[in-house]
Protein backbone atom coordinates (compact mmCIF):
# COMPACT_ATOMS: atom_id res chain seq x y z
CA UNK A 1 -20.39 -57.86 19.02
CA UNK A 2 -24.30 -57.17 18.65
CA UNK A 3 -25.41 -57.11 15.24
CA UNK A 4 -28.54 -55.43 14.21
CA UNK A 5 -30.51 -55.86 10.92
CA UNK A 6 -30.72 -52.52 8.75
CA UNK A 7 -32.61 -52.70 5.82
CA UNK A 8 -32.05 -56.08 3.41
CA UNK A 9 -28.13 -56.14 5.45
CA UNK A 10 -26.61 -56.80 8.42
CA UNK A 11 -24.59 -54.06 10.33
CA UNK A 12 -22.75 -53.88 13.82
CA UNK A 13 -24.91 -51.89 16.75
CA UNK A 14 -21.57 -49.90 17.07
CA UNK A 15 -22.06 -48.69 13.02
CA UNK A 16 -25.62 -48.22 13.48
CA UNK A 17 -24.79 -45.73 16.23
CA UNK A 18 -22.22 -43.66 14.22
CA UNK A 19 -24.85 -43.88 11.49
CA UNK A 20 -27.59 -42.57 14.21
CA UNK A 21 -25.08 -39.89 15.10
CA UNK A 22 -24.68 -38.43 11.39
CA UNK A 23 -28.13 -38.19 11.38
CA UNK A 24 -28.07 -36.00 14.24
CA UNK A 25 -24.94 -34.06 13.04
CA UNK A 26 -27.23 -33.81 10.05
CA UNK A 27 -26.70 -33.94 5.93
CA UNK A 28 -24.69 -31.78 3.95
CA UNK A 29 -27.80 -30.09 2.06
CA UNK A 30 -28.58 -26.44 2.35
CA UNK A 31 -30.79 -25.23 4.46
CA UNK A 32 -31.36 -21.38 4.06
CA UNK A 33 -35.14 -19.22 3.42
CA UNK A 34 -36.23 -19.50 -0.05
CA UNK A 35 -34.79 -15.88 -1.32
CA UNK A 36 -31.66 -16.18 0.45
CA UNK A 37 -29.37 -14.36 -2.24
CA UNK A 38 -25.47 -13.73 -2.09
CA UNK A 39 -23.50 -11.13 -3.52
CA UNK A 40 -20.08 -11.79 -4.87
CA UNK A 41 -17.57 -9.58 -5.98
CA UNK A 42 -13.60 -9.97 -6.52
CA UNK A 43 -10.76 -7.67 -5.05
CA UNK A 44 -11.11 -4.80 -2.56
CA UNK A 45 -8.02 -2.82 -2.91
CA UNK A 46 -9.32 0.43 -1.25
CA UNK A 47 -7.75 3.20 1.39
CA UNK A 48 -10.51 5.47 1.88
CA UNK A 49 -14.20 5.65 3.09
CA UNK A 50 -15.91 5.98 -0.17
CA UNK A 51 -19.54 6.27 1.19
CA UNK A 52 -18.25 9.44 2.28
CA UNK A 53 -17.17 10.87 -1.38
CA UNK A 54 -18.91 11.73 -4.67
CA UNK A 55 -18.35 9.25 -7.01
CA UNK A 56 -21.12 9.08 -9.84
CA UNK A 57 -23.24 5.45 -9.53
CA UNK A 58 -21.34 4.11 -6.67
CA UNK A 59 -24.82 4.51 -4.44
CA UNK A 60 -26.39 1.72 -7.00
CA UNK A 61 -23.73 0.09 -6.69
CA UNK A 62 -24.02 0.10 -2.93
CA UNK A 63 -27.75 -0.60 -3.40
CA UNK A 64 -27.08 -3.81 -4.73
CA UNK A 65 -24.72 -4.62 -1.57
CA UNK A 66 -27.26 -3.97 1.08
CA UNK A 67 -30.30 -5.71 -0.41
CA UNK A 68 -28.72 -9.46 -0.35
CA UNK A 69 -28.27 -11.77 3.09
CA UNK A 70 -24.71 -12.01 2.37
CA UNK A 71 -22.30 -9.49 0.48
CA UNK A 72 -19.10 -11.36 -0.01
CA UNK A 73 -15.49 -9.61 -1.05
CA UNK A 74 -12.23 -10.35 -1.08
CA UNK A 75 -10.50 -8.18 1.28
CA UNK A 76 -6.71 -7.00 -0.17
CA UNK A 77 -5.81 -4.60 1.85
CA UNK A 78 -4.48 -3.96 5.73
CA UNK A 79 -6.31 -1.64 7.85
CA UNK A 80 -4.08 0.62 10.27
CA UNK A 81 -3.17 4.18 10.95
CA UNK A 82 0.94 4.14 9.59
CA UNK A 83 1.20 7.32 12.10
CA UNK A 84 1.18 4.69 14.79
CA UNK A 85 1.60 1.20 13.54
CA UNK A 86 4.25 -0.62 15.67
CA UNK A 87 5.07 -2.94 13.20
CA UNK A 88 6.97 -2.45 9.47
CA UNK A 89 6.81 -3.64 5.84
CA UNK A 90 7.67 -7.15 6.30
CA UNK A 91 7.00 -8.92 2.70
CA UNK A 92 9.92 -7.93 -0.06
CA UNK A 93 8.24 -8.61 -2.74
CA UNK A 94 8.05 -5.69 -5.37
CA UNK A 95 4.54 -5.25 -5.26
CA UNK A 96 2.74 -2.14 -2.96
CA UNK A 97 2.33 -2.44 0.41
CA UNK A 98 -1.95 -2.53 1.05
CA UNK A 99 -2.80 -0.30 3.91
CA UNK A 100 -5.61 1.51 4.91
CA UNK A 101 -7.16 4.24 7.27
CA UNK A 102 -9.05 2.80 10.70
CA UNK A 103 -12.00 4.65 8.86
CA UNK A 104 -12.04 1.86 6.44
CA UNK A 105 -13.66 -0.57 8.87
CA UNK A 106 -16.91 1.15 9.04
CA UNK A 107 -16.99 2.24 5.56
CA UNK A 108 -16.91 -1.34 4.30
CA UNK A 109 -20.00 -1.92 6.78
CA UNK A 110 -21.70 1.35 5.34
CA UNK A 111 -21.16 -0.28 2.27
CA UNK A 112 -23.10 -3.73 3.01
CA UNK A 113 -20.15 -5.72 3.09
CA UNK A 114 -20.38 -8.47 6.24
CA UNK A 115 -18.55 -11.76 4.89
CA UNK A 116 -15.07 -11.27 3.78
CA UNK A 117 -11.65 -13.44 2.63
CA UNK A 118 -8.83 -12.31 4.13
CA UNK A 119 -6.64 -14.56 2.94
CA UNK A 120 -3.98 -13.57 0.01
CA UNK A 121 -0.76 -12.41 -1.25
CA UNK A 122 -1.15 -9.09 0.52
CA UNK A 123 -2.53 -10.15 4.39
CA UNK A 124 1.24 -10.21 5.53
CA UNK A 125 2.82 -7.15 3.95
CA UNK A 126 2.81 -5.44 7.47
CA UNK A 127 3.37 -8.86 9.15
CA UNK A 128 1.73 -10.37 12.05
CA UNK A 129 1.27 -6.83 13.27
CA UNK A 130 -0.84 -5.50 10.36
CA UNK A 131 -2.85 -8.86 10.25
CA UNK A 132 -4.07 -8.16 14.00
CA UNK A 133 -4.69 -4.63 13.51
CA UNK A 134 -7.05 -5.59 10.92
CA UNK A 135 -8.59 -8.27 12.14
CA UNK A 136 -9.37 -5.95 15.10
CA UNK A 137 -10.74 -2.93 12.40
CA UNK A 138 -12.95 -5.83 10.85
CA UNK A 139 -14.52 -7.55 14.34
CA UNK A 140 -15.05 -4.05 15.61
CA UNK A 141 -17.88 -3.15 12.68
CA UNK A 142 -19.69 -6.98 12.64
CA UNK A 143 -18.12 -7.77 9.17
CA UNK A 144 -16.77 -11.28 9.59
CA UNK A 145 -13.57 -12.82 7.98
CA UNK A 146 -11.53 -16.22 7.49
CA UNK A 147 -8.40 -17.43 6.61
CA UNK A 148 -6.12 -16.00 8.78
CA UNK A 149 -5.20 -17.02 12.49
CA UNK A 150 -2.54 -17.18 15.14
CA UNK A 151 -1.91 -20.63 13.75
CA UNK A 152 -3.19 -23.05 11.05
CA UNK A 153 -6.21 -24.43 12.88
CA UNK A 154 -7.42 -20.69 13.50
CA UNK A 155 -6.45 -19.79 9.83
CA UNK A 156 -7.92 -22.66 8.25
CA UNK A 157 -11.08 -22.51 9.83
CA UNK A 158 -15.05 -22.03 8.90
CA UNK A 159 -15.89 -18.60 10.24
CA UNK A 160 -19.67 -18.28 10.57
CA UNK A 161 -22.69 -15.22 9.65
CA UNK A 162 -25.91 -14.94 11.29
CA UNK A 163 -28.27 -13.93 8.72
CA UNK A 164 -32.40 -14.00 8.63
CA UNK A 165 -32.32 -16.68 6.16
CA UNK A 166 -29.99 -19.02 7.53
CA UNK A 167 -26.15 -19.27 8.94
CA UNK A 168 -23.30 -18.83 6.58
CA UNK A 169 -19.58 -20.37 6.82
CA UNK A 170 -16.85 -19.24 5.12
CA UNK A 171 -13.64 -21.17 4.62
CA UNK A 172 -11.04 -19.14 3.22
CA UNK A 173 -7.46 -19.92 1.68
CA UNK A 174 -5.15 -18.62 -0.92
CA UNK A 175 -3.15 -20.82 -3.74
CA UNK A 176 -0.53 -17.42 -4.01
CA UNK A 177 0.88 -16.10 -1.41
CA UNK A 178 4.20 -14.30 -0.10
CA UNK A 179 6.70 -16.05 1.47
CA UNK A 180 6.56 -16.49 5.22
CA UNK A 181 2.39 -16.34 4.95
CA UNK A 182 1.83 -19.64 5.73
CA UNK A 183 0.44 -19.93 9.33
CA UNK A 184 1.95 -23.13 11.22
CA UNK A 185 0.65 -25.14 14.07
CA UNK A 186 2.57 -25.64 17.11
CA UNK A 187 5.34 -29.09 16.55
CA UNK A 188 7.10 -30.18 19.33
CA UNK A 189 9.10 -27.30 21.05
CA UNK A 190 8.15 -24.93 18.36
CA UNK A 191 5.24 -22.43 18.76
CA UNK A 192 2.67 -22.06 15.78
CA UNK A 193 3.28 -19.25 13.17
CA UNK A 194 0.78 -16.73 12.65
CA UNK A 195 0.08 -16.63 9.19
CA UNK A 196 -3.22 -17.22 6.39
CA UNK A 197 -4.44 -20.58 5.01
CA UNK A 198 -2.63 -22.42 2.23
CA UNK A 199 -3.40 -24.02 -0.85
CA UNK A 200 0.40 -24.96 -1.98
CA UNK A 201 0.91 -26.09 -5.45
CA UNK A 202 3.76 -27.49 -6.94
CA UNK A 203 3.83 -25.94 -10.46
CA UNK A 204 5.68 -27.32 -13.59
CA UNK A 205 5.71 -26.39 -17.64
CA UNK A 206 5.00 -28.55 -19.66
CA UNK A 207 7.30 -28.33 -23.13
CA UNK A 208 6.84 -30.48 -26.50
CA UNK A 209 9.47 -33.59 -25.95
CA UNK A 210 12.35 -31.79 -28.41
CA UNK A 211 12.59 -28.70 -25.99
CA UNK A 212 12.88 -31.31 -22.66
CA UNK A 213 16.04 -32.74 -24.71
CA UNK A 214 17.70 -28.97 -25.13
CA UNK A 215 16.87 -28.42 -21.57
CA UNK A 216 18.32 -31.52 -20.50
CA UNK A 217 21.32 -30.10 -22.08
CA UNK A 218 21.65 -26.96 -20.10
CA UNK A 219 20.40 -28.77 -17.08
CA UNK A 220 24.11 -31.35 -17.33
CA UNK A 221 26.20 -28.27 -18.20
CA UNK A 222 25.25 -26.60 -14.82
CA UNK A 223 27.75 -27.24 -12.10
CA UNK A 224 25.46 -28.05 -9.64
CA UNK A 225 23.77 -30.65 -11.28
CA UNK A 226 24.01 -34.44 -9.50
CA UNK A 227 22.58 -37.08 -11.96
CA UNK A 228 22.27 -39.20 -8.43
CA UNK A 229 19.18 -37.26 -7.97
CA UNK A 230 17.88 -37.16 -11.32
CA UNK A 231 13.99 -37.56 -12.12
CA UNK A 232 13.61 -38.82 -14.96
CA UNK A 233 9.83 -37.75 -15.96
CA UNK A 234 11.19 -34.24 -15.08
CA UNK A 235 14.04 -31.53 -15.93
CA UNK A 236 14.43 -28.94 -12.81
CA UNK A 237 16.51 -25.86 -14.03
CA UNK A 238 17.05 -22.67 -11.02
CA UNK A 239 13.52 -24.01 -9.28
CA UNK A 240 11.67 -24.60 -12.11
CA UNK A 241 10.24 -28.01 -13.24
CA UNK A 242 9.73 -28.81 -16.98
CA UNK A 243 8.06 -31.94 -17.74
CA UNK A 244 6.58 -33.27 -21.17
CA UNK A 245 3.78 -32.05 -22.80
CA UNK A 246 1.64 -31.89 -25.56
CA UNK A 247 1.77 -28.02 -25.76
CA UNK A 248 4.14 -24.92 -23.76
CA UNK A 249 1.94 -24.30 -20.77
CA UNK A 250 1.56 -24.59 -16.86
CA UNK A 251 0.36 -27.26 -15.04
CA UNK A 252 -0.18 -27.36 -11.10
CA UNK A 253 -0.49 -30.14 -8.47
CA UNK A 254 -2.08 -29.24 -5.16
CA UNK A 255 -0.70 -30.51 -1.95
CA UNK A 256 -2.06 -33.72 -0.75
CA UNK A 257 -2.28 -32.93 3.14
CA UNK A 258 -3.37 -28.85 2.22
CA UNK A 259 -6.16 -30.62 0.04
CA UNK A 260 -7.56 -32.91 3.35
CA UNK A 261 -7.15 -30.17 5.52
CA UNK A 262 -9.36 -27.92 3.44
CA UNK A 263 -12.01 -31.13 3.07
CA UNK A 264 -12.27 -31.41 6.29
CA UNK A 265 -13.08 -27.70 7.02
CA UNK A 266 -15.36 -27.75 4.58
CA UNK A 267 -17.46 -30.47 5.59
CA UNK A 268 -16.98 -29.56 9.15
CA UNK A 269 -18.34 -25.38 8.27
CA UNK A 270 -21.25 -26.88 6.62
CA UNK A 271 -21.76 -29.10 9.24
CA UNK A 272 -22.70 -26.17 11.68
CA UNK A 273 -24.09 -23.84 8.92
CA UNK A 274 -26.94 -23.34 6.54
CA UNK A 275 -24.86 -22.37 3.82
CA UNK A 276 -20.93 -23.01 2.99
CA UNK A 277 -18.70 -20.12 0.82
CA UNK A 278 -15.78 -21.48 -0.41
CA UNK A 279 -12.98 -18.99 -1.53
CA UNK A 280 -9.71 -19.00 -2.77
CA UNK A 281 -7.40 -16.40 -3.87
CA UNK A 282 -5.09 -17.11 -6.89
CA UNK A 283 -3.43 -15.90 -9.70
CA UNK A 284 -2.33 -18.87 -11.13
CA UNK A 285 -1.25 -19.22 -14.08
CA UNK A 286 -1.00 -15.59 -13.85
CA UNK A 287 -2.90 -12.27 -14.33
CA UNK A 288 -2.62 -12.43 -17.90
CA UNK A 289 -4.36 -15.52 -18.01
CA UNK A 290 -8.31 -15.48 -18.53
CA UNK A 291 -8.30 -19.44 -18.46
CA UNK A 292 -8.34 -21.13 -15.37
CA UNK A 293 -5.83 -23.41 -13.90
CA UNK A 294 -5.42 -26.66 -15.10
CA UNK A 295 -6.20 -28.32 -11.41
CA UNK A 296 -9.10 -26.07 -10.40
CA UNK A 297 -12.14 -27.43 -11.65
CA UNK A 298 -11.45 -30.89 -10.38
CA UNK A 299 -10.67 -29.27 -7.16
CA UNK A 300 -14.26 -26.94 -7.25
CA UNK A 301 -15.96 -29.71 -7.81
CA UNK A 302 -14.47 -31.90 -4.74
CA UNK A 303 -15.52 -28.40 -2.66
CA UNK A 304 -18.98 -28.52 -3.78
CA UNK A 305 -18.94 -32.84 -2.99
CA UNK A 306 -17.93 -31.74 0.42
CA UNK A 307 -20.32 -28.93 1.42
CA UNK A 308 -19.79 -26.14 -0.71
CA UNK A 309 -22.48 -24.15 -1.78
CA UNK A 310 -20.55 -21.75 -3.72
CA UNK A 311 -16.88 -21.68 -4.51
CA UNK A 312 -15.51 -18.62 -5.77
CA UNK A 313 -12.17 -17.12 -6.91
CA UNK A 314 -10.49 -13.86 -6.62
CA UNK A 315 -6.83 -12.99 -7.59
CA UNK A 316 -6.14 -12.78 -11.60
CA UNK A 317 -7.71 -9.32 -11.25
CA UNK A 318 -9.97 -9.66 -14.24
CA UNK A 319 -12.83 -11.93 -15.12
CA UNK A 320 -12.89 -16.32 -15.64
CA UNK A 321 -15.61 -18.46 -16.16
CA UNK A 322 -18.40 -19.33 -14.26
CA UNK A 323 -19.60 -22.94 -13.81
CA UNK A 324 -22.96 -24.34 -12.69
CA UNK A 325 -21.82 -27.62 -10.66
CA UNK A 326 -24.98 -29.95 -9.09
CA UNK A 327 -26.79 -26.47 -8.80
CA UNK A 328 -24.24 -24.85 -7.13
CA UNK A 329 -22.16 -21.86 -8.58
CA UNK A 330 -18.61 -21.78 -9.19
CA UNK A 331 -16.89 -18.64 -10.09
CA UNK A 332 -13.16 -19.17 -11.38
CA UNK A 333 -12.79 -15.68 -11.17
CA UNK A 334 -15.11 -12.30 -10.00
CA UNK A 335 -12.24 -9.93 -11.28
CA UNK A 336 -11.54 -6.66 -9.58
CA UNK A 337 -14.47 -4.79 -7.63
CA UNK A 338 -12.45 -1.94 -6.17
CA UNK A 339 -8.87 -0.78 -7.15
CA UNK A 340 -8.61 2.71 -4.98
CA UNK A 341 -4.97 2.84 -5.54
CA UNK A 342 -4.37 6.01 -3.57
CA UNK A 343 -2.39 3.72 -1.24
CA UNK A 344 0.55 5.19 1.09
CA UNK A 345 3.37 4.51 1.79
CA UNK A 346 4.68 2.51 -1.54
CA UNK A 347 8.03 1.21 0.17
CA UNK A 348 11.77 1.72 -0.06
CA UNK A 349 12.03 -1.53 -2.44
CA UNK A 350 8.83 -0.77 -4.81
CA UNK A 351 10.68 2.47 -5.67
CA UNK A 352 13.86 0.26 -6.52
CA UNK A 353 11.67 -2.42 -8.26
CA UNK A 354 10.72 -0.06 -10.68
CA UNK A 355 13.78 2.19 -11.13
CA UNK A 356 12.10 5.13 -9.41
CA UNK A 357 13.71 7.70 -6.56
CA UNK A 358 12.04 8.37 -3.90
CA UNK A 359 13.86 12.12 -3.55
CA UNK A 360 12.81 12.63 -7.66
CA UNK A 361 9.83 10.89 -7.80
CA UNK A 362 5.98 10.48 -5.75
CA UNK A 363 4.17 7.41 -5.07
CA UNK A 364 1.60 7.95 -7.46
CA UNK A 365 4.31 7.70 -10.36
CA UNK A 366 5.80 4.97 -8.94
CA UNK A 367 2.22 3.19 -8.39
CA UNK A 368 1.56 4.08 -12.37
CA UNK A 369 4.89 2.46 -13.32
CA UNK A 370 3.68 -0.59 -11.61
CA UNK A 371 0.50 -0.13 -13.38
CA UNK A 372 2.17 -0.15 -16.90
CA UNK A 373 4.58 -2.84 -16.21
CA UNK A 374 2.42 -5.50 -14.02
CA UNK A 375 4.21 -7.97 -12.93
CA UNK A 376 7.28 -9.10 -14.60
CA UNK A 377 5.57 -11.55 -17.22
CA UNK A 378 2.12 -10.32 -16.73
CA UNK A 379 -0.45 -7.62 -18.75
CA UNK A 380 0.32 -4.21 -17.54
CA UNK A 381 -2.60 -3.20 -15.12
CA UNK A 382 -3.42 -0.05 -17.54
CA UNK A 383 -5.29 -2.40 -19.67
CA UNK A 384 -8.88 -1.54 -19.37
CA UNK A 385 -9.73 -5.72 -18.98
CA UNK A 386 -8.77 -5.47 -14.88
CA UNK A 387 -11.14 -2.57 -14.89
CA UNK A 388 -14.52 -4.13 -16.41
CA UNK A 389 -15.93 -6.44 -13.84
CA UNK A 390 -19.34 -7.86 -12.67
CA UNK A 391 -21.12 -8.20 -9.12
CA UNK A 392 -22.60 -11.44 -9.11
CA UNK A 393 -26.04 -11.94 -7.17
CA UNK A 394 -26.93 -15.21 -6.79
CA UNK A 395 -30.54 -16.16 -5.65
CA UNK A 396 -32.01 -19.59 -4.15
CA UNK A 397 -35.52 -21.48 -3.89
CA UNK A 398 -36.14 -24.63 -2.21
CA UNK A 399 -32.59 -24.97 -1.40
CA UNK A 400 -31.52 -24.58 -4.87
CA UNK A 401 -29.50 -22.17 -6.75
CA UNK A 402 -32.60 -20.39 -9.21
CA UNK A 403 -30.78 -17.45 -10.70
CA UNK A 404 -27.66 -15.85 -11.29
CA UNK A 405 -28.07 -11.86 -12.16
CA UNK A 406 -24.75 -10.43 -13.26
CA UNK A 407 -24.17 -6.45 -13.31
CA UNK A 408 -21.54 -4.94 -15.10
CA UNK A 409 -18.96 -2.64 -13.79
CA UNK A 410 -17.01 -0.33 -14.75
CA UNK A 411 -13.89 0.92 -12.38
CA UNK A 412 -13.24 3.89 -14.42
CA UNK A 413 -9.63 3.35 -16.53
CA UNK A 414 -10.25 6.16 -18.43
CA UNK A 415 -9.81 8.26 -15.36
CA UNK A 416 -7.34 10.42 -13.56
CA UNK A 417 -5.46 8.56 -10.94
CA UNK A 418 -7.28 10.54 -8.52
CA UNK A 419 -10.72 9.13 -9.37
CA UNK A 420 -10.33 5.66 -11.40
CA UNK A 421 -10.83 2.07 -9.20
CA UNK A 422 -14.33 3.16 -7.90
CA UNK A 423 -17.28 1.18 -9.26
CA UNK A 424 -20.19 2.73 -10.96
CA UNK A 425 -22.55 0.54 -13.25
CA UNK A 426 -21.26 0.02 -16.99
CA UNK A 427 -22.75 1.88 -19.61
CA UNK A 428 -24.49 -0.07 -22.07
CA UNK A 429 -21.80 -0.66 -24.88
CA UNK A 430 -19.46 -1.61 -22.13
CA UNK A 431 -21.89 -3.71 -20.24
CA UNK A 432 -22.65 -5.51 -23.18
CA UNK A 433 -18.60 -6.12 -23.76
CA UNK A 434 -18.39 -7.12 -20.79
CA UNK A 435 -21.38 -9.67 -20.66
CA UNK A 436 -20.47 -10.93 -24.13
CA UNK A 437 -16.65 -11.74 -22.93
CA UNK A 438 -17.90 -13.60 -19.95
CA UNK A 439 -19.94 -15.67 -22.18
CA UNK A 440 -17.45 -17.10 -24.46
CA UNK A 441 -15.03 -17.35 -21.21
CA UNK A 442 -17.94 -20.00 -19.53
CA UNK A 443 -18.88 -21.63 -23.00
CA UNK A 444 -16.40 -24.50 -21.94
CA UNK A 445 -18.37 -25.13 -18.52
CA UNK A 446 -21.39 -25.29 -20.25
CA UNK A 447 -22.71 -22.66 -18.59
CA UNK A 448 -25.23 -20.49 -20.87
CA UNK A 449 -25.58 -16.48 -19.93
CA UNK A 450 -28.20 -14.53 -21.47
CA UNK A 451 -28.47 -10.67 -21.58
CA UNK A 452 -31.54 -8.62 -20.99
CA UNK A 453 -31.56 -5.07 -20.40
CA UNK A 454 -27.81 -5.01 -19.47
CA UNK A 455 -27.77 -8.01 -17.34
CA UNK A 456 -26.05 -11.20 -17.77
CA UNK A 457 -28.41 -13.70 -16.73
CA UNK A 458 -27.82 -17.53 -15.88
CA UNK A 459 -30.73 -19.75 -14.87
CA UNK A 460 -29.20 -23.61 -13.89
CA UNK A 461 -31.16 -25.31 -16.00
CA UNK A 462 -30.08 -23.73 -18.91
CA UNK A 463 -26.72 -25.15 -19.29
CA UNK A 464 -25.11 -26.39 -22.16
CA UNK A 465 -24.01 -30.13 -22.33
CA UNK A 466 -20.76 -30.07 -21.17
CA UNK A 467 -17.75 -31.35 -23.12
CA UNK A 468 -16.69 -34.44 -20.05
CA UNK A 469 -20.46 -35.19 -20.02
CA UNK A 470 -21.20 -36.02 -24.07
């Protein structure tokens, strides 16, 4: 073997090469204009062209959208025309069935909107059959998406955005999701499964070591139990894992082979990008919750090693904390941006979920009984919180994140069904609730927000010493 000298050490010619050819495949470092700025906001549960209405402050709102290189949303909903969909409600699940009007596509373009997830616990409501009618609404108006596919490799990866100040990737996955979601590659005979891209996580509570010994109790009484296959640092009970703790609370472990996977994407989008989104949709530990999971700042942070320029979360429909990680921004939650919940149809088993007829009562009743009861352990989502939001504009110099201007929404839970979920910009006592909630929420990232004229304001360099750093 040739060796060649490198420096004060001694390499092989064959290392030197692959060395030579990651300097051609080039460094993980952003690259974008000085100004490039991207907009980030949470859910978009909508089913009508809203550029097209009256709704009072929605134009700022839009304003905001249009001005930045990339306006990023999550995007919760199926876009179709039910009159002559092919395909059926194909996710039992309780919750509504997302669907939209065709004229959806081009309102979300009208709106600014060109980078979307579409990755979540509502992509595969309508099945395979909704997903490619929407992916078909979405590529027909320029706005691009990730995190669906025919199979895993499609649904896992980077999708890319031409903008004037540089090339944007998105990688796109979700943590919750319905059953049957998961895409699949092709093994052996089988095809692969159309489907979105996972993050699985094996969940267990954690319970003070006096409650593991009473569940250990109930756990032996249970016919089905076979000591054989006993673990002892756990006690399962009907699919749930209890394991000891310090405290009553959730903790989640993220599968080892979905964590490479999404690595790998990572590093690969930024590879033939400018600038690398991140985005993951989850509710975990639930919408009730406005801490984030226990697993998901480690995991941020090994996005952000990889490539990431900005990770951000959508799914607990209300606001987390934000987190400035080696000048890049991580958002553990953007909350709600759009809840439009004038959906149709609601489905045979929503009506049952919630004890409702659909020869008594209308959807809208039955949507407002979800509303008030959320999910079954979960806030009901008539509490103003999943209503108050922020869009998130994030601006970079020199390759570095400079600013973070945050804008206060306000979705309207005070009004009629008719007219609440639109956005419109907070007035100032609720802007300043709003700011002043989001503060104490990124306290424990050390992340420092200042207000100004309604604004939340973060500058990078203004953090707080974080606790893991004293």
């Amino acid at each position: 073997m040739v060796m060649e000298r490198h420096g004060q050490g001694i390499v092989s010619q064959s290392a030197a090469k692959q060395a030579d050819s990651y300097d051609i495949i080039g460094s993980l470092d952003t690259n974008v204009v000085d100004g490039f700025t991207l907009v980030a906001v949470g859910d978009l549960i909508v089913t009508r062209a809203l550029t097209k209405g009256s709704h009072a402050g929605f134009g700022t709102i839009v304003e905001i959208l249009r001005e930045a290189d990339v306006a990023f949303g999550n995007m919760e909903t199926n876009i179709f025309d039910t009159r002559s969909f092919r395909g059926s409600p194909q996710a039992e699940h309780g919750g509504a069935y997302h669907v939209s009007l065709p004229e959806l596509g081009p309102d979300l373009k009208a709106m600014g909107f060109n980078l979307v997830s579409y990755a979540n616990n509502h992509t595969f409501e309508w099945g395979a059959e909704g997903m490619r009618e929407t992916c078909r609404a979405l590529d027909e108006n320029g706005i691009v998406y990730a995190g669906v596919g025919e199979n895993l490799s499609q649904a896992s990866a980077a999708r890319f955005l031409e903008t004037p100040h540089g090339r944007v990737a998105l990688v796109s996955f979700a943590s919750t999701f319905t059953s049957m979601s998961r895409a699949c590659d092709p093994a052996g005979e089988a095809p692969g499964r159309p489907g979105l891209n996972p993050l699985r996580l094996r969940e267990e509570i954690t319970v003070p070591q006096p409650m593991i010994e009473n569940l250990r109790q109930v756990r032996d009484a249970l016919p089905y139990y076979n000591p054989e296959r006993d673990d002892p640092d756990c006690v399962t009970i009907a699919g749930a894992r209890f394991k000891v703790g310090d405290r009553v609370g959730f903790t989640y472990h993220p599968d080892p082979s979905d964590v490479a996977r999404i690595l790998r994407d990572v590093r690969q989008g930024k590879q033939f990008s400018d600038f690398c989104i991140v985005t993951n949709h989850g509710h975990e530990p639930g919408n009730w919750s406005q801490q984030t999971p226990d697993y998901e700042q480690a995991f941020a942070r090994k996005m952000i090693d990889a490539g990431a320029d900005a990770y951000i979360v959508h799914g607990p429909h209300q606001l987390r904390g934000i987190e400035i990680y080696k000048g890049r921004p991580i958002f553990y939650s953007v909350g709600n941006f759009i809840m439009d919940d004038l959906r149709t149809p609601v489905g045979a088993d929503m009506y049952s979920e919630y004890g409702c007829d659909p020869r008594e009562h209308t959807d809208a009743e039955v949507t407002l009984s979800e509303m008030s009861r959320g999910y079954a352990t979960d806030l009901g989502f008539d509490d103003p919180v999943f209503y108050e939001s922020v869009i998130a504009k994030s601006r970079f110099k020199e390759n570095q994140l400079a600013e973070i201007h945050l804008f206060p929404i306000d979705l309207g839970h005070s009004k009629r069904f008719a007219n609440r979920g639109v956005p419109s910009p907070a007035d100032p006592a609720k802007a300043g609730l709003i700011l002043e909630r989001l503060q104490k929420l990124s306290e424990p990232f050390g992340t420092k927000i200042a207000i100004k004229n309604g604004v939340g304001i973060v500058l990078p360099n203004a953090s707080l010493p974080r606790q893991d750093d004293a």
